[in-house]
C-alpha atoms as a PDB file:
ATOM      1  CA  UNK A   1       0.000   0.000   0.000  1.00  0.00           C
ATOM      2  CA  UNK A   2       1.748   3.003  -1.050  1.00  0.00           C
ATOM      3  CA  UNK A   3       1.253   6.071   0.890  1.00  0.00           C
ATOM      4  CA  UNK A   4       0.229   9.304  -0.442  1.00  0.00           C
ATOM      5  CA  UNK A   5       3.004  12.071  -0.356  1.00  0.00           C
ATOM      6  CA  UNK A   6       3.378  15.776  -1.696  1.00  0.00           C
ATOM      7  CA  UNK A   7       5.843  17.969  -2.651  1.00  0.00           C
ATOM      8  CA  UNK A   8       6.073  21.474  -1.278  1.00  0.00           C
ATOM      9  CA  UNK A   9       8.895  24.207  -1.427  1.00  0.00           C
ATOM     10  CA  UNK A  10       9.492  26.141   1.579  1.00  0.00           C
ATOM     11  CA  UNK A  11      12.281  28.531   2.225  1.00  0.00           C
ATOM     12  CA  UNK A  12      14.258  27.685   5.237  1.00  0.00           C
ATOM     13  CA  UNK A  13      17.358  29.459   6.633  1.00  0.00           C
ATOM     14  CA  UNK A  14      20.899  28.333   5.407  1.00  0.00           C
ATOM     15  CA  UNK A  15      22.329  28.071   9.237  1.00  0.00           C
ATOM     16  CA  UNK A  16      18.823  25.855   9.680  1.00  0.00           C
ATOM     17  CA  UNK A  17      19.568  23.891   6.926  1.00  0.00           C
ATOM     18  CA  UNK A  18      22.804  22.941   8.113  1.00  0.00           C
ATOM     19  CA  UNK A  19      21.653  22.051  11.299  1.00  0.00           C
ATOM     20  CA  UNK A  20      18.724  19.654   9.941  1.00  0.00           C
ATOM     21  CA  UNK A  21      21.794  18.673   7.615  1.00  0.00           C
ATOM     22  CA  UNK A  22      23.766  17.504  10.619  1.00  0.00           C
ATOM     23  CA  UNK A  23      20.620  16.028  12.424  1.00  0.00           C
ATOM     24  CA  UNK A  24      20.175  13.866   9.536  1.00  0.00           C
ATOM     25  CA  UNK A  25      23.670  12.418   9.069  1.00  0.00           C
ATOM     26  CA  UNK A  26      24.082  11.994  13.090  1.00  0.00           C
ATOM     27  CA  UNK A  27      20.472  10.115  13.104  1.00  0.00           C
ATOM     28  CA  UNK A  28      21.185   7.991   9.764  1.00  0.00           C
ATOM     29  CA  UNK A  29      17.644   9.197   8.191  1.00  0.00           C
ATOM     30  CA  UNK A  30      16.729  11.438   5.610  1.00  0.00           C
ATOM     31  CA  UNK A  31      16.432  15.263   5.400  1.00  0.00           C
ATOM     32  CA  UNK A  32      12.621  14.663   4.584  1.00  0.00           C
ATOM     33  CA  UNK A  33      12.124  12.333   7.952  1.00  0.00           C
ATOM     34  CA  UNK A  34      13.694  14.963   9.646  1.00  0.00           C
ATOM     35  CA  UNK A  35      11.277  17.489   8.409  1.00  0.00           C
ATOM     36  CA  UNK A  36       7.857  15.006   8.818  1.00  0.00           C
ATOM     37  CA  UNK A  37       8.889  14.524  12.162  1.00  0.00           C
ATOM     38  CA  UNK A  38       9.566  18.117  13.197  1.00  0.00           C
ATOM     39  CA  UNK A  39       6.100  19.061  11.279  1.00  0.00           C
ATOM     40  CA  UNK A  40       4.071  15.814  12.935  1.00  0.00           C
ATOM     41  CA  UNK A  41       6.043  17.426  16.789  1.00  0.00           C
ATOM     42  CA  UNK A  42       4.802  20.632  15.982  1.00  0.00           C
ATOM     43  CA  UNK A  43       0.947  19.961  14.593  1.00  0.00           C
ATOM     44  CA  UNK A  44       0.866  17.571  17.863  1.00  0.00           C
ATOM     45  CA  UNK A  45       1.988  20.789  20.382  1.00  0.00           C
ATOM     46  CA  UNK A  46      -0.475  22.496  18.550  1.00  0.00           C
ATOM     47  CA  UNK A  47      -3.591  20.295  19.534  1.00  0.00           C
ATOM     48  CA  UNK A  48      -1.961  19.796  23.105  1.00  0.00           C
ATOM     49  CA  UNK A  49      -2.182  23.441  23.416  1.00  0.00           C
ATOM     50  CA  UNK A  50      -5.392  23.711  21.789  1.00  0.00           C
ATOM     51  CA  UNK A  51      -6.682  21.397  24.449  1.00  0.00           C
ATOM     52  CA  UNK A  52      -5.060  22.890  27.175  1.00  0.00           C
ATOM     53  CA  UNK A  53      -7.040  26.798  26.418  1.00  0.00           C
ATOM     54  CA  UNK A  54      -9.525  24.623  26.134  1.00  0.00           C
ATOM     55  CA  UNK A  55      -9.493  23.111  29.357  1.00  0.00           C
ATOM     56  CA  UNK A  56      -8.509  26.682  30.830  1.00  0.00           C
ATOM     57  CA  UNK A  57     -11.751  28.336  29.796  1.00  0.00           C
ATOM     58  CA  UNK A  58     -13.733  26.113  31.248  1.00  0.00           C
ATOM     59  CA  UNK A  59     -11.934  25.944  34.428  1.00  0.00           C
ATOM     60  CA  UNK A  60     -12.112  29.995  34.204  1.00  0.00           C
ATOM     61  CA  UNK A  61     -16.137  29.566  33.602  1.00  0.00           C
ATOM     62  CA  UNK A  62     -16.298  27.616  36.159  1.00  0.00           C
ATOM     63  CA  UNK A  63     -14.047  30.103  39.071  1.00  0.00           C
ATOM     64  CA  UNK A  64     -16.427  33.167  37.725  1.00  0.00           C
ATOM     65  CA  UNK A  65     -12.807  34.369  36.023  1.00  0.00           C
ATOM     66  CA  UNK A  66     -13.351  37.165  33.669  1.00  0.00           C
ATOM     67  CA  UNK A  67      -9.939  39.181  33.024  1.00  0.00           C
ATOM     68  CA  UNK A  68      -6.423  38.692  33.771  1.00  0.00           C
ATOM     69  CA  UNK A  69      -6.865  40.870  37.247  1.00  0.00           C
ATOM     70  CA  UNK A  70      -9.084  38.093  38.605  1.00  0.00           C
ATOM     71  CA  UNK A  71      -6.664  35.563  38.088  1.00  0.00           C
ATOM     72  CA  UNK A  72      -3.722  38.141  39.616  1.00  0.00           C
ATOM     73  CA  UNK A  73      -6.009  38.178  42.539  1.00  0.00           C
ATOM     74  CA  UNK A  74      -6.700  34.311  42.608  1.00  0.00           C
ATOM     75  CA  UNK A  75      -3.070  34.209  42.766  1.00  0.00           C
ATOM     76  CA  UNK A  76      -2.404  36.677  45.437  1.00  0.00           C
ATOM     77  CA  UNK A  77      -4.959  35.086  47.602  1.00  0.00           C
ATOM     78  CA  UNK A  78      -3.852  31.817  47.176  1.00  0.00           C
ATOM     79  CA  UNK A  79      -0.160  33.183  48.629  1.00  0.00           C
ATOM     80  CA  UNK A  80      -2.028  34.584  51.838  1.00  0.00           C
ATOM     81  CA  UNK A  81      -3.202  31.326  52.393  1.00  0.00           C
ATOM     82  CA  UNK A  82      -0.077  29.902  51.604  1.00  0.00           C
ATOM     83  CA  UNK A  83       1.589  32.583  53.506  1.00  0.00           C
ATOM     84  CA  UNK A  84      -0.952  32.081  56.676  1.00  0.00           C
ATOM     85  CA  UNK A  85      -0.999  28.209  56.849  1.00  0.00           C
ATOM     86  CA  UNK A  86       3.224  28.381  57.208  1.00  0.00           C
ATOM     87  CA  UNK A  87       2.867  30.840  59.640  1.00  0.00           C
ATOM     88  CA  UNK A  88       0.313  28.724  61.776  1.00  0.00           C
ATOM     89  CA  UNK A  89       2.674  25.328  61.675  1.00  0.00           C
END
């Protein structure tokens, strides 16, 4: 089953080039691995990341936070606490 593969042209810096150059010889595998496996890293940080604001707006939703001053003073108030249980040991 032969799998179906595209040819693009993208413009990539020369010190880059010699770097994936180098990458490829030290790994044994070709310039094009090198460059399916960076993309495949990079698409799958993308949809961690994706999940993860995700996840963070409903958490926010969920803690009534609306702007970036309600989570400053989430964090501030969890340091009092933080601050108030050491001082109680």
């Amino acid at each position: 089953m032969e799998k179906e593969i595209e040819t693009i042209s993208v413009s990539i810096p020369a010190k880059m080039i010699e770097e994936i150059n180098r990458l490829a010889n030290v790994e044994n595998i070709s310039v094009d691995k090198i460059m399916v496996k960076a993309l495949s890293q990079y698409i799958r940080n993308n949809e961690v990341w994706q999940h993860i604001f995700e996840r963070g707006e409903v958490w926010a939703k969920e803690l009534g936070i609306e702007s970036e001053e309600d989570v400053d003073e989430l964090i501030h108030e969890f340091r009092r606490e933080q601050s108030t249980n050491k001082n109680s040991l």
